[in-house]
N, C-alpha and C. Protein backbone atom coordinates (compact mmCIF):
# COMPACT_ATOMS: atom_id res chain seq x y z
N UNK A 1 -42.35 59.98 9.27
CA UNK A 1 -43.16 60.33 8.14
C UNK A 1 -42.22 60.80 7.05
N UNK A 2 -42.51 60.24 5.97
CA UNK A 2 -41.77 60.64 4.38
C UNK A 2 -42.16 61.41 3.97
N UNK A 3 -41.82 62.51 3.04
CA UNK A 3 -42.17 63.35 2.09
C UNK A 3 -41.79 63.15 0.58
N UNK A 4 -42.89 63.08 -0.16
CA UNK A 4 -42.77 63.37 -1.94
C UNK A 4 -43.35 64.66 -2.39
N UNK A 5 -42.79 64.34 -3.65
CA UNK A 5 -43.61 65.41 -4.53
C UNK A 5 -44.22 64.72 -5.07
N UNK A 6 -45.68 65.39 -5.02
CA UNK A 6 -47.25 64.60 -5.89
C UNK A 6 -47.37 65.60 -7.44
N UNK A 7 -47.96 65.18 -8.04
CA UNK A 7 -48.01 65.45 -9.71
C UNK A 7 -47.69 66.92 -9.66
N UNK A 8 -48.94 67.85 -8.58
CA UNK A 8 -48.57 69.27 -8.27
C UNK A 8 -48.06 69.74 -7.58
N UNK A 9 -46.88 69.47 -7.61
CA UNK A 9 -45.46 69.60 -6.78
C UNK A 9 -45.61 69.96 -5.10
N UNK A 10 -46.78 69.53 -4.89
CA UNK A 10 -47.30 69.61 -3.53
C UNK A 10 -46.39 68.46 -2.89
N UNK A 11 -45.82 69.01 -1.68
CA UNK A 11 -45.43 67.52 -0.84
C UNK A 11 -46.29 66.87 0.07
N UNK A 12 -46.62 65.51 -0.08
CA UNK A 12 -46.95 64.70 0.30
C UNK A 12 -46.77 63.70 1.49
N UNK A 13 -47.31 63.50 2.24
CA UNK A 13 -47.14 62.38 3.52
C UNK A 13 -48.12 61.44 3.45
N UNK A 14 -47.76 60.56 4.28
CA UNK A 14 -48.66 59.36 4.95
C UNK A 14 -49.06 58.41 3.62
N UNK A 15 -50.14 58.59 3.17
CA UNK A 15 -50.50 57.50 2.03
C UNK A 15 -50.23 57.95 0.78
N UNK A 16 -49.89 59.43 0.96
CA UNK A 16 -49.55 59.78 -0.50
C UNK A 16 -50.30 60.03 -1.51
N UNK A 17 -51.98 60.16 -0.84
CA UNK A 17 -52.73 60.53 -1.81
C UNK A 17 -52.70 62.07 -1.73
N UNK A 18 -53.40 62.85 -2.67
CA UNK A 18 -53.74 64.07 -2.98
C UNK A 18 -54.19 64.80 -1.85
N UNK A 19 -55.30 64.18 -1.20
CA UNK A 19 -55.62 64.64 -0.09
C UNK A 19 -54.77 64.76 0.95
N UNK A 20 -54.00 64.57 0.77
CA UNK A 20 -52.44 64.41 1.57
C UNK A 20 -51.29 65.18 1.47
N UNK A 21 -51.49 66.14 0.49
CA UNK A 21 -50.26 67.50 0.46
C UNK A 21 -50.31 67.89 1.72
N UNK A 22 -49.36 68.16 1.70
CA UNK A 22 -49.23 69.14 3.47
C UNK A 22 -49.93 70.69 2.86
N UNK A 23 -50.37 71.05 1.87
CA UNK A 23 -51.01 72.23 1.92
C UNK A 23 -52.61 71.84 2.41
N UNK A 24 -53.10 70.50 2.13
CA UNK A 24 -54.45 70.15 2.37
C UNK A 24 -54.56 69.98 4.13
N UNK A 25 -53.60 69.73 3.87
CA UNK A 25 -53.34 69.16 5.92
C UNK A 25 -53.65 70.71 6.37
N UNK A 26 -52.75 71.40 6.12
CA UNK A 26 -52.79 72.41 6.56
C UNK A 26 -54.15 73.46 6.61
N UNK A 27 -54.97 73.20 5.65
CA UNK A 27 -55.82 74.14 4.84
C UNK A 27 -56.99 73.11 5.70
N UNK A 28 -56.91 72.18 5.75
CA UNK A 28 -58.12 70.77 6.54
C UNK A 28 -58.28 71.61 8.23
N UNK A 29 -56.80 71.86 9.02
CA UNK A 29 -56.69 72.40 10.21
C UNK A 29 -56.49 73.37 10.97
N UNK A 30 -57.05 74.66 9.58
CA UNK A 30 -56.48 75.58 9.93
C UNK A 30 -58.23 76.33 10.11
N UNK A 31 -58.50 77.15 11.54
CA UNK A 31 -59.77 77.34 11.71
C UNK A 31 -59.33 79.32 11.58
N UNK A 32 -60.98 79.77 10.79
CA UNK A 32 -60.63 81.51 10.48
C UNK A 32 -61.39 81.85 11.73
N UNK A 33 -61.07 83.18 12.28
CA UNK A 33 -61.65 83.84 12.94
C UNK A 33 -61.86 85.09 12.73
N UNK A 34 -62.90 85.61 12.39
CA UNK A 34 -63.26 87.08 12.10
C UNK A 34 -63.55 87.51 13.10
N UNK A 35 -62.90 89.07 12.47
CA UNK A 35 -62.82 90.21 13.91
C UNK A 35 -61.88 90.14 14.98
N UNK A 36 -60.79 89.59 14.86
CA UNK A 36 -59.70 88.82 16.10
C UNK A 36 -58.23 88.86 15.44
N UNK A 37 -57.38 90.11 15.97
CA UNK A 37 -57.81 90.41 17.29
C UNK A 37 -58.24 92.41 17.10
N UNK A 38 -58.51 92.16 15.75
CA UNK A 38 -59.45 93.76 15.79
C UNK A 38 -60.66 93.91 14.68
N UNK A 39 -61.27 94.85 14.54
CA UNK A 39 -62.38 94.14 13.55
C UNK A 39 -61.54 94.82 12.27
N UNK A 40 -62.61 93.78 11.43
CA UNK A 40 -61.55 93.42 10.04
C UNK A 40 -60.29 92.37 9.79
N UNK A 41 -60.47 91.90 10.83
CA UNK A 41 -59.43 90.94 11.02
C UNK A 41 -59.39 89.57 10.85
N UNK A 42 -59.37 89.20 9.37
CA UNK A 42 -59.73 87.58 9.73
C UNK A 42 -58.32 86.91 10.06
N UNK A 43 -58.56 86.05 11.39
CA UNK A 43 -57.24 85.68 11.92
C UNK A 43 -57.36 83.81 11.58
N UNK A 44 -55.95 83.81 11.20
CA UNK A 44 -56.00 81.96 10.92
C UNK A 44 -55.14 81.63 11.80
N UNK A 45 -56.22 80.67 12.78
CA UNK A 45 -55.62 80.08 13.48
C UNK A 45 -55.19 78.53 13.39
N UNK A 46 -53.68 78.52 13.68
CA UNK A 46 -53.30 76.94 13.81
C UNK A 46 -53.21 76.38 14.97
N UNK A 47 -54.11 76.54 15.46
CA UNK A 47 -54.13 75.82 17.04
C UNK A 47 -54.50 74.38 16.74
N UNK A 48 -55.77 74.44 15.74
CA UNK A 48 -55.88 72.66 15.71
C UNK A 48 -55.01 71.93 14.78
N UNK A 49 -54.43 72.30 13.72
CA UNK A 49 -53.05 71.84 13.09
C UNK A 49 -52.27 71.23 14.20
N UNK A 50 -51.73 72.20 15.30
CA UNK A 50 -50.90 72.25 15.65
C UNK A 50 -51.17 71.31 17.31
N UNK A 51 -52.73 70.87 17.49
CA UNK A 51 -53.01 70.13 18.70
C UNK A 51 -53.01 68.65 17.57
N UNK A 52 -53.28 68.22 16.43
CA UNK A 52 -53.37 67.17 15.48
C UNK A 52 -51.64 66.68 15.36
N UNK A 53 -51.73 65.56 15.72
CA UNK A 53 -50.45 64.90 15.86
C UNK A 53 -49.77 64.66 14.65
N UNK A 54 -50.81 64.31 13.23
CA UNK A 54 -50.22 63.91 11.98
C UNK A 54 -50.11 65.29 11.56
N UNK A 55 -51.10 66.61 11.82
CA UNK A 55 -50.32 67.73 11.13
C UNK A 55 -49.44 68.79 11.96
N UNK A 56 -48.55 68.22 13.22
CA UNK A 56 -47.60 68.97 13.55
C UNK A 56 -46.64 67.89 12.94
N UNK A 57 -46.73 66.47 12.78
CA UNK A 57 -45.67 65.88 12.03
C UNK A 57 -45.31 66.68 10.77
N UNK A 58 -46.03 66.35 10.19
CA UNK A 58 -46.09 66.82 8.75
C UNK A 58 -45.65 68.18 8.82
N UNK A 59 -46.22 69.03 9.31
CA UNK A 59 -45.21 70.45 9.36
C UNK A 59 -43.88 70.44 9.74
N UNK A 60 -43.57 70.06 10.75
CA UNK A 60 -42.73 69.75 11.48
C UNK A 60 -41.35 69.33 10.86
N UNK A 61 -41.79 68.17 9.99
CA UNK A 61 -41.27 67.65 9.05
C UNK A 61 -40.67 68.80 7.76
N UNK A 62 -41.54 69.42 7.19
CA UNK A 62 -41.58 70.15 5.79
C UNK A 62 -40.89 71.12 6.24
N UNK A 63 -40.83 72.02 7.58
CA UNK A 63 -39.88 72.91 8.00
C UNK A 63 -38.52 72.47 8.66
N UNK A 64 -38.58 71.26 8.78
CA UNK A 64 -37.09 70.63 9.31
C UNK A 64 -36.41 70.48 7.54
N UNK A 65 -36.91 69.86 6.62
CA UNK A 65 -36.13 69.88 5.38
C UNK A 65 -35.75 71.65 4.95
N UNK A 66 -36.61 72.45 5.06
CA UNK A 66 -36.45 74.06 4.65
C UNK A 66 -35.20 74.50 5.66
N UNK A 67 -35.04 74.00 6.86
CA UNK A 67 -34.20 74.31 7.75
C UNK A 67 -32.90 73.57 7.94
N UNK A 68 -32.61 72.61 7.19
CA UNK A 68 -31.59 71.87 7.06
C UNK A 68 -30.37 72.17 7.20
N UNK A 69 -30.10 72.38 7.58
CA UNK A 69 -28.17 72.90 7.35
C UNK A 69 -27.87 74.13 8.33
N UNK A 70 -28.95 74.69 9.22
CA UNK A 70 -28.98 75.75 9.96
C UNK A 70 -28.13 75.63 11.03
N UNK A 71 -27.38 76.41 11.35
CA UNK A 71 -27.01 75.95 13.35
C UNK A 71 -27.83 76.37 14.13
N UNK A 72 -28.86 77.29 14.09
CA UNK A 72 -29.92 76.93 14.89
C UNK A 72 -31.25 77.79 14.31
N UNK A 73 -32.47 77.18 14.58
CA UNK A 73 -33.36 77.70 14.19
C UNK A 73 -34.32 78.91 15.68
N UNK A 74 -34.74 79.96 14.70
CA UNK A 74 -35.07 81.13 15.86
C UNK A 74 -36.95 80.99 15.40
N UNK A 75 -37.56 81.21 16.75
CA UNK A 75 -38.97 81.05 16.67
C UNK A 75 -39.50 81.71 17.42
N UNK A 76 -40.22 82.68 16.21
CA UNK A 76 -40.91 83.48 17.25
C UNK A 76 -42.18 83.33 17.68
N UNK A 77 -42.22 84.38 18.71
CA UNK A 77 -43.21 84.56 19.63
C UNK A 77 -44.42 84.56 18.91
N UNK A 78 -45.51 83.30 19.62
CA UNK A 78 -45.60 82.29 20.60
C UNK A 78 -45.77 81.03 19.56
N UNK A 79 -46.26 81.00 18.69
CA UNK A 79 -46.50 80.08 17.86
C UNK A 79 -45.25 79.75 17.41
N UNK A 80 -44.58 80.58 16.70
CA UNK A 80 -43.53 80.14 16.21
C UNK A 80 -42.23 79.23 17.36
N UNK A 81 -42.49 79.80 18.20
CA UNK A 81 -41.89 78.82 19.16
C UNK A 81 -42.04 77.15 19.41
N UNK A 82 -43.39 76.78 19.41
CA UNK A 82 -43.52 75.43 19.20
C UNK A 82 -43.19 74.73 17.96
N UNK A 83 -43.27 75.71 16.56
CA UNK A 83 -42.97 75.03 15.76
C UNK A 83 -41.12 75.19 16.03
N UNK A 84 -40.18 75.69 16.09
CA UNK A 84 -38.94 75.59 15.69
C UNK A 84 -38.44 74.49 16.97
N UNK A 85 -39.05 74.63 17.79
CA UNK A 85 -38.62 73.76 19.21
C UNK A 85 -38.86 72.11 18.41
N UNK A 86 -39.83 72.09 17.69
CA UNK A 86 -40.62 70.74 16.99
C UNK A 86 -38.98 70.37 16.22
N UNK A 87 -38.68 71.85 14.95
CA UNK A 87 -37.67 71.53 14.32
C UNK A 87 -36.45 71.15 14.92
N UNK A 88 -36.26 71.95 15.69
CA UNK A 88 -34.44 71.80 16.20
C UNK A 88 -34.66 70.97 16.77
N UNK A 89 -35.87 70.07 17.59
CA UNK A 89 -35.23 68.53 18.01
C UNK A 89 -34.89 67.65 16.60
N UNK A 90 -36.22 67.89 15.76
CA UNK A 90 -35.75 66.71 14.79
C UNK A 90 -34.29 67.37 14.01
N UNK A 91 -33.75 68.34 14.19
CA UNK A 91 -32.68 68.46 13.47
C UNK A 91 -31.12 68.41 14.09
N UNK A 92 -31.79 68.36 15.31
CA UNK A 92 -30.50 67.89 16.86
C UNK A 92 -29.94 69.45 16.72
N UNK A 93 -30.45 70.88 16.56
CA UNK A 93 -29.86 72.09 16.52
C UNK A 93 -30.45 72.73 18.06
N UNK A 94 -29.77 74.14 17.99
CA UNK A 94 -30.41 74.43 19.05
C UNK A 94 -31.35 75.43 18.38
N UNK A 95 -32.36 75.99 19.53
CA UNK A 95 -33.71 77.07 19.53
C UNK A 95 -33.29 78.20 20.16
N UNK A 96 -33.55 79.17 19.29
CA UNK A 96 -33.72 81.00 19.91
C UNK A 96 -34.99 81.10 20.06
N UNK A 97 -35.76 81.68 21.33
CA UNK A 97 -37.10 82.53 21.31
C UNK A 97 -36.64 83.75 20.89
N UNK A 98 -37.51 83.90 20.01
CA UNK A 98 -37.68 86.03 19.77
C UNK A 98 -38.93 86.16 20.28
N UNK A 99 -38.41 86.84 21.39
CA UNK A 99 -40.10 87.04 22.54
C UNK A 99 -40.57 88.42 21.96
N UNK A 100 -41.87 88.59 22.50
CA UNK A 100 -42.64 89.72 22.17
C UNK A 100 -41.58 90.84 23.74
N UNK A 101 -41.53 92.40 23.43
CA UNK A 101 -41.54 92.45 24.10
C UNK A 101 -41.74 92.92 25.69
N UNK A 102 -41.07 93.13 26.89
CA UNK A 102 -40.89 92.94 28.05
C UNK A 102 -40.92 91.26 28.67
N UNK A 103 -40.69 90.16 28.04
CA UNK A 103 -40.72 89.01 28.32
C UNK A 103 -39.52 88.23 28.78
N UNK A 104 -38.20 89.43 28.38
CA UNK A 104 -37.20 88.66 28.77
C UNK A 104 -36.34 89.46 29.70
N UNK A 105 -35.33 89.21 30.32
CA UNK A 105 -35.05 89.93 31.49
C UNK A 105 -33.81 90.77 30.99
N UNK A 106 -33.24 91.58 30.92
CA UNK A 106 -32.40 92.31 30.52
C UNK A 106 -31.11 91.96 30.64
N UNK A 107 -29.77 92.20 29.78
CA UNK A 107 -30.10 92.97 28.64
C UNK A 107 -30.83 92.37 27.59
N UNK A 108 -31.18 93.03 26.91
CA UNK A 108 -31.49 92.58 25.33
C UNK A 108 -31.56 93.20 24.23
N UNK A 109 -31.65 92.82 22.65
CA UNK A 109 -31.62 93.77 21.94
C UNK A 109 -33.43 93.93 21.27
N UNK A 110 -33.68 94.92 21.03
CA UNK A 110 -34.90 95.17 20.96
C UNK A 110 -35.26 95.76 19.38
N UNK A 111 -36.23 95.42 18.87
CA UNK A 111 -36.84 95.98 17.65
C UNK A 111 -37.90 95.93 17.03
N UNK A 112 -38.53 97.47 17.41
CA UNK A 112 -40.13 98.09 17.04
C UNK A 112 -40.53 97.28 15.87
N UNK A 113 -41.46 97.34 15.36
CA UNK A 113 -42.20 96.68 14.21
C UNK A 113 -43.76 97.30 13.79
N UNK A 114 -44.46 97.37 12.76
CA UNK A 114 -45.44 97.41 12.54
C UNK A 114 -46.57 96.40 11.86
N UNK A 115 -47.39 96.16 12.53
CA UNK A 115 -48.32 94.46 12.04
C UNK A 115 -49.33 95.49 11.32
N UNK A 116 -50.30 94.52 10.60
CA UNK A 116 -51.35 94.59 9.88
C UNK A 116 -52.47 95.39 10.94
N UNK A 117 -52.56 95.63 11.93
CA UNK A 117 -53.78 95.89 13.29
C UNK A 117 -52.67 96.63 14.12
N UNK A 118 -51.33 97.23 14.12
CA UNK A 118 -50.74 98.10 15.09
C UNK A 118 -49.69 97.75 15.37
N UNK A 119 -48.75 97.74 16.09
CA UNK A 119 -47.06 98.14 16.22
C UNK A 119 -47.23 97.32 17.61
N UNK A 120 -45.99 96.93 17.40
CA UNK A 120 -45.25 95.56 18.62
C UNK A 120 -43.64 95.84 18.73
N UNK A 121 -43.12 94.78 19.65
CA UNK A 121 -41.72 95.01 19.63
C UNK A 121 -41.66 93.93 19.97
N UNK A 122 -39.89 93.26 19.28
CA UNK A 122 -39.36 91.74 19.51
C UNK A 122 -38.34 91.96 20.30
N UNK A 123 -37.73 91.02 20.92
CA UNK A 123 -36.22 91.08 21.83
C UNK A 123 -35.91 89.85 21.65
N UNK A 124 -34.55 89.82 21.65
CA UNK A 124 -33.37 88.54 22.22
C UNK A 124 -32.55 88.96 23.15
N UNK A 125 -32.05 87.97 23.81
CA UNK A 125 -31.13 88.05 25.04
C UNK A 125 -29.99 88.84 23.86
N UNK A 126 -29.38 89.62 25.09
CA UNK A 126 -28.17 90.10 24.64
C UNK A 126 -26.73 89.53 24.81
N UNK A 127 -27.14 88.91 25.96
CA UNK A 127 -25.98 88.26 26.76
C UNK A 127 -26.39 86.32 26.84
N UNK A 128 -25.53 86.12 26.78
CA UNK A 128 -25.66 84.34 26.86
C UNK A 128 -25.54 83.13 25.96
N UNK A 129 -26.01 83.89 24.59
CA UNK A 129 -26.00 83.50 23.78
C UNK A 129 -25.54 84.13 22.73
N UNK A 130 -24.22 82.96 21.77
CA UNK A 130 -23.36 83.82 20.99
C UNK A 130 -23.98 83.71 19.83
N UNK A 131 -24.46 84.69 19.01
CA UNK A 131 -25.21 84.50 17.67
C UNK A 131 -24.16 84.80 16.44
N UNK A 132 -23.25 85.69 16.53
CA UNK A 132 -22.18 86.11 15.59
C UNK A 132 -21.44 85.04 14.82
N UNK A 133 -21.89 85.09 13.47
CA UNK A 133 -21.57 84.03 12.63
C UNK A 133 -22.40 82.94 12.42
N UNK A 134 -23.30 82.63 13.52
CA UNK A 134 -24.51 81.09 13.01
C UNK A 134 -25.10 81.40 12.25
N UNK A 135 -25.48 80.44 11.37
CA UNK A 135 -26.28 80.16 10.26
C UNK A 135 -27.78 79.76 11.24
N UNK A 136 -28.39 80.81 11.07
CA UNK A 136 -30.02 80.83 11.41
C UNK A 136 -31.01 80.83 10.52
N UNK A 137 -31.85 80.14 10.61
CA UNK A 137 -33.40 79.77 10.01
C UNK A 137 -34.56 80.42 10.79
N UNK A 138 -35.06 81.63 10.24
CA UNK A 138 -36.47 81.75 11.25
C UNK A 138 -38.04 81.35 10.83
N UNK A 139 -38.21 81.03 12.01
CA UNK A 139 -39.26 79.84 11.66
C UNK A 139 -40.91 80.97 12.39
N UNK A 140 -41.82 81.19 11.88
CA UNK A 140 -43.01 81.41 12.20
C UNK A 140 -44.07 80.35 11.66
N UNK A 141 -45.39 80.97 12.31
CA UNK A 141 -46.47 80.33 11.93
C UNK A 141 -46.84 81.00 10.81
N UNK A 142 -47.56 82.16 10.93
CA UNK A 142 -47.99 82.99 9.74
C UNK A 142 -47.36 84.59 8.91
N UNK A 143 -47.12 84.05 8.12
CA UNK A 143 -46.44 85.56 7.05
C UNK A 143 -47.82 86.39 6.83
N UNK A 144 -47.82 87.66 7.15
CA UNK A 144 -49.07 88.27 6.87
C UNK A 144 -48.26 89.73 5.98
N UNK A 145 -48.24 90.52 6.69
CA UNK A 145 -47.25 91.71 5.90
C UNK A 145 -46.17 91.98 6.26
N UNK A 146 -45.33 90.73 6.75
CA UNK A 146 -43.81 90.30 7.00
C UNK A 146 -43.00 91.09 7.96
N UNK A 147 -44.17 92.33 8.35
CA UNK A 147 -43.01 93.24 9.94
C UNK A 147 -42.68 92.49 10.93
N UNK A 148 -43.56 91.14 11.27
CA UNK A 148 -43.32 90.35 12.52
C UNK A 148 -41.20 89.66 11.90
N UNK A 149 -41.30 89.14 10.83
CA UNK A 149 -40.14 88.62 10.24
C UNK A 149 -39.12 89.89 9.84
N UNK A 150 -39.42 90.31 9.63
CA UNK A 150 -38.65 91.62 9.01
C UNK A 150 -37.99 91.95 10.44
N UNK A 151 -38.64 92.29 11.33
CA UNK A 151 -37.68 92.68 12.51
C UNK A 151 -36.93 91.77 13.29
N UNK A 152 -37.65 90.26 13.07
CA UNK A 152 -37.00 89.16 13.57
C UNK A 152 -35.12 89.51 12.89
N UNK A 153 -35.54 89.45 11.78
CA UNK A 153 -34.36 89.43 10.85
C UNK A 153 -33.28 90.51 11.19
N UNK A 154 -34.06 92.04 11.39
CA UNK A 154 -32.98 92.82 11.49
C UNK A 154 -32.56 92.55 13.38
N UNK A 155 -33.26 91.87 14.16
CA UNK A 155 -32.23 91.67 15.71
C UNK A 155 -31.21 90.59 15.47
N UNK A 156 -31.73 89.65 14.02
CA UNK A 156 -30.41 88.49 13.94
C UNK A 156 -29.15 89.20 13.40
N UNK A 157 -29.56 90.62 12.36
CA UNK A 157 -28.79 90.77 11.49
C UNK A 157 -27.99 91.72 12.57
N UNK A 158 -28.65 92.22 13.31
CA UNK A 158 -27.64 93.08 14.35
C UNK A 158 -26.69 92.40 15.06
N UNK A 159 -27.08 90.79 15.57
CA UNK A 159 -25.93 90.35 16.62
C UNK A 159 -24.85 89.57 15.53
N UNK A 160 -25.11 89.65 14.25
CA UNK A 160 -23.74 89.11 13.09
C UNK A 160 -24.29 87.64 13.22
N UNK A 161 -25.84 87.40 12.95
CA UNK A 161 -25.75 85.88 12.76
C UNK A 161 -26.04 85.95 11.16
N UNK A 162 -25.76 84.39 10.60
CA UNK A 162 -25.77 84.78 9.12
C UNK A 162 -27.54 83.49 8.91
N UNK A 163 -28.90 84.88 8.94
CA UNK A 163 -29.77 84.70 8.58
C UNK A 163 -29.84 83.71 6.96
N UNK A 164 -30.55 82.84 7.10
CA UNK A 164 -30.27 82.19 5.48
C UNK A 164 -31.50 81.94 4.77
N UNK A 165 -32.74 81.82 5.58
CA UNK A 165 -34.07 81.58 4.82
C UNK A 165 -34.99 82.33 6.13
N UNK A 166 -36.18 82.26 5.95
CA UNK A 166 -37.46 81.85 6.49
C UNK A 166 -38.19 80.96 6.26
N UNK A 167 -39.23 80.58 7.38
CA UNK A 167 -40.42 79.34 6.78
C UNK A 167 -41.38 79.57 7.27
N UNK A 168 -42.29 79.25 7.08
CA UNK A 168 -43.64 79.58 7.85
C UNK A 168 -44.81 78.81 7.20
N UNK A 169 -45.55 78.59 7.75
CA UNK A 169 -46.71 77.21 7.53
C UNK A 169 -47.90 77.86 6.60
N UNK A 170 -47.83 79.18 7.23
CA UNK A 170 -49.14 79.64 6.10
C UNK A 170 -48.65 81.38 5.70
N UNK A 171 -48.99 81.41 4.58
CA UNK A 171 -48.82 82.38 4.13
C UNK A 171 -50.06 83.62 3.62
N UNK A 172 -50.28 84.63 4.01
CA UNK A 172 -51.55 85.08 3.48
C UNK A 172 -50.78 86.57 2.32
N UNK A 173 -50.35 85.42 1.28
CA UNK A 173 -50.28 86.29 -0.05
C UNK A 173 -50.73 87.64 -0.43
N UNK A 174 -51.86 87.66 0.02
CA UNK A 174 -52.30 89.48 -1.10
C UNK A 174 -51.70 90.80 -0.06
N UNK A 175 -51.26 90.04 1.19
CA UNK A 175 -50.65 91.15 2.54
C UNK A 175 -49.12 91.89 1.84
N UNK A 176 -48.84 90.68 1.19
CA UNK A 176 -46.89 90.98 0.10
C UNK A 176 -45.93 91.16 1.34
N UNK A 177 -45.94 90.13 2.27
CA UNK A 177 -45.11 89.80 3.43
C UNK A 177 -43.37 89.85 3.12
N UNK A 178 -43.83 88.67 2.00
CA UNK A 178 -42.65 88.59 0.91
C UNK A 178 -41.76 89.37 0.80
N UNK A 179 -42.31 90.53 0.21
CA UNK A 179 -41.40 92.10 -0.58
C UNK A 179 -41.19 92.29 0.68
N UNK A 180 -41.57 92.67 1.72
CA UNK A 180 -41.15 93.68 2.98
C UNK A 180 -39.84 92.58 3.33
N UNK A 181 -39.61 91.49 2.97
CA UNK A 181 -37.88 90.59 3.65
C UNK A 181 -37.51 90.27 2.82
N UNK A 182 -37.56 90.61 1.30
CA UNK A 182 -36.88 90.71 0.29
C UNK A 182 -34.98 91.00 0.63
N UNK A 183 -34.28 90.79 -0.02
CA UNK A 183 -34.14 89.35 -0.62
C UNK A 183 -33.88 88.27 0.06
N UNK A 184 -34.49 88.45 1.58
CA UNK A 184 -34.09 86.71 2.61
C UNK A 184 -35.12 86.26 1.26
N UNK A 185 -34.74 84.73 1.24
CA UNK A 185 -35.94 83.64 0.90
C UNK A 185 -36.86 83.45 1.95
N UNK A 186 -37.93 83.10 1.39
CA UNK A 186 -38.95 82.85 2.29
C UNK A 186 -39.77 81.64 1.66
N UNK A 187 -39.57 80.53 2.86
CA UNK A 187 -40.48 79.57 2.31
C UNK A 187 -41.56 79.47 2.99
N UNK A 188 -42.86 79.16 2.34
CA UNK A 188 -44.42 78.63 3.21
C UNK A 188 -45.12 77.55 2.57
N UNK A 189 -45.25 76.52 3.52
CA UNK A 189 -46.00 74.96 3.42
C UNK A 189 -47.48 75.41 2.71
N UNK A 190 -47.94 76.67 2.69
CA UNK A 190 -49.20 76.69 2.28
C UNK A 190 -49.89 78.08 2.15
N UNK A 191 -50.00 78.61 0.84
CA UNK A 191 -50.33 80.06 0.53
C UNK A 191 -51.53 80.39 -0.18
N UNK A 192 -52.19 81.36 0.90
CA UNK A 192 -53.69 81.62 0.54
C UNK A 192 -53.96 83.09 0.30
């Protein structure tokens, strides 16, 4: 699958009509859930994006160009995992999980966080994998108020890898995900 830019600098696949930005793809397969997973919570889920074969291409795709030049792309826990696994094949790189945690077996390096609904913690192996000096891309599904990325960032920035962007498929703007990983760049296929 190809990508353009259409009149509104939306990128484009498949036939190249309008209906065809990867923000429409995205926005076509992306189902809300209120109250989930606390009330007040409207949660967007990309499960059917992401079970739809033309819109994990198409993502897939739009975050392999954002990720270009990376030595490896990191994906976090759980969603973000299928998408960077999607990328680093098409980009022949390798994949980091940043697990939620207790998921990985020790050692590891660990770092608290606070989400929109309550406080979590991420980990990476400590041992096995040399991160000091790679050029990393972290890849999620959704930017909400950017603590899930923000801490991603500070366990890369602890083992000396040289973080260079973010990406993420949907973005929920009025949260200001953004400002909290200021000045990483942050790119998203689609912002609501």
């Amino acid at each position: 699958m190809t990508g353009s830019t259409g009149a509104a600098g939306a990128a484009t696949f498949g036939t190249g009509a309008a209906d065809d930005s990867i923000a429409d793809i995205i926005a076509s397969l992306t189902r809300a859930v209120r109250d989930f997973p606390s009330p007040g919570i409207e949660f967007k889920d990309l499960t059917p994006l992401l079970a739809d074969s033309r819109g994990l291409a198409a993502v897939t795709d739009a975050l392999a160009d954002i990720a270009s030049g990376a030595d490896l792309v990191a994906g976090i826990d759980a969603r973000g995992f299928l998408l960077a696994g999607a990328v680093a094949s098409k980009l022949g790189t390798g994949v980091l999980a940043i697990r939620k945690g207790g998921k990985l077996p020790p050692p590891v390096h660990t770092e608290q966080y606070t989400l929109e609904y309550g406080t979590a913690t991420l980990e990476i192996p400590a041992d096995g994998i040399e991160l000091a000096g790679r050029t990393v891309v972290i890849i999620d599904d959704v930017l909400a108020t950017g603590g899930t990325v923000a801490a991603a960032l500070r366990l890369l920035d602890y083992t000396g890898a040289n973080v260079t962007a973010a990406a993420v498929v949907l973005e929920l703007a009025a949260l200001r995900g953004r400002d909290v990983v200021a000045p990483l760049p942050v790119s998203s296929l689609h912002s609501i």
